[in-house]
Protein backbone atom coordinates (compact mmCIF):
# COMPACT_ATOMS: atom_id res chain seq x y z
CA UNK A 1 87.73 46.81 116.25
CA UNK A 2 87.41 48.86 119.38
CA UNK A 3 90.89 50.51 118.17
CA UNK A 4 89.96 51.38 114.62
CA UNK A 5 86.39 53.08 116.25
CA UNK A 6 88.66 55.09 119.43
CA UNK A 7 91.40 56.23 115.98
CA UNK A 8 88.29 57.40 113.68
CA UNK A 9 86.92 59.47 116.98
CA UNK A 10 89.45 61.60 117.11
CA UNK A 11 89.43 61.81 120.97
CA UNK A 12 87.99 65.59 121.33
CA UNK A 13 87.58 65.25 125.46
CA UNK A 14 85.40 68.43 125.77
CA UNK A 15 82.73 65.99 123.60
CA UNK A 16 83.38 62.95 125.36
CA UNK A 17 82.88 65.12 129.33
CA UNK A 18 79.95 65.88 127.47
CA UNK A 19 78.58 62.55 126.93
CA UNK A 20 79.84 61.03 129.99
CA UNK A 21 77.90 64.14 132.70
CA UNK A 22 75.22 63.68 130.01
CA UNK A 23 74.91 59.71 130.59
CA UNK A 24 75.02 60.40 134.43
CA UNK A 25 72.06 62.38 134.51
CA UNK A 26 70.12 59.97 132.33
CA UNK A 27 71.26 56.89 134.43
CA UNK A 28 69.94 58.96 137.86
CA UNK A 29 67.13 60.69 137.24
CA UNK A 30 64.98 57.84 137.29
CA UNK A 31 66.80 56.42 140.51
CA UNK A 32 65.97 59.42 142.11
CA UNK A 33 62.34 59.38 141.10
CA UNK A 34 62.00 56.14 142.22
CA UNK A 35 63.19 56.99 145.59
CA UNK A 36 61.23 60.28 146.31
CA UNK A 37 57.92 57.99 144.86
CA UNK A 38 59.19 55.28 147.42
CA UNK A 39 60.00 57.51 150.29
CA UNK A 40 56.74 59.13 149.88
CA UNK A 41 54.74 56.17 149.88
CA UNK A 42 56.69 54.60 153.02
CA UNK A 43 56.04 57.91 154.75
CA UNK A 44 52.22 57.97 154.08
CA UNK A 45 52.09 54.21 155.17
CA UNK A 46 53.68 55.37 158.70
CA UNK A 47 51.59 57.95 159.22
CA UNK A 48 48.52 56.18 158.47
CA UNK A 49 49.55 53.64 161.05
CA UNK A 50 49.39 56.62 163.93
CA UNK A 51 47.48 56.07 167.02
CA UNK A 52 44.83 58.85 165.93
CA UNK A 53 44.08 57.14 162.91
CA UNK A 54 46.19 59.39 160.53
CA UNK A 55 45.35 60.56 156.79
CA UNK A 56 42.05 62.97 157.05
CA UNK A 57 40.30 63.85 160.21
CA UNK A 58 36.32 62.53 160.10
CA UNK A 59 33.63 65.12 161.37
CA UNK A 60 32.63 64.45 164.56
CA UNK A 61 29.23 63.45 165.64
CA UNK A 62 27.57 64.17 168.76
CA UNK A 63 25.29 61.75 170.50
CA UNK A 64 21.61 62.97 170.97
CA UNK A 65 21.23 64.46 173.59
């Protein structure tokens, strides 16, 4: 079957480059979101876990005096 389908293509290669960079880009474009969302995430964690406390800076209140 897979030899009658590959004879009635007709094996144009500038078509099947096409499909093939076009199958790439849909097979890692959500990898790489994934990763940028992930690396993001892991980097806010870290920096949340800083000695100053991290993330936004409180206002600070002075003691009456």
């Amino acid at each position: 079957m897979i030899l009658t389908v590959l004879a009635l293509h007709g094996g144009d290669g500038h078509v099947d480059l096409v499909y093939f960079w076009s199958a790439v880009v849909m097979a890692s474009m959500p990898v790489a979101v994934f990763v940028v969302i992930g690396f993001l995430a892991v980097r806010a964690y870290f920096r949340r876990r800083e000695a100053d406390g991290g993330g936004e800076a409180e206002p600070h209140v002075q003691p009456p005096s």
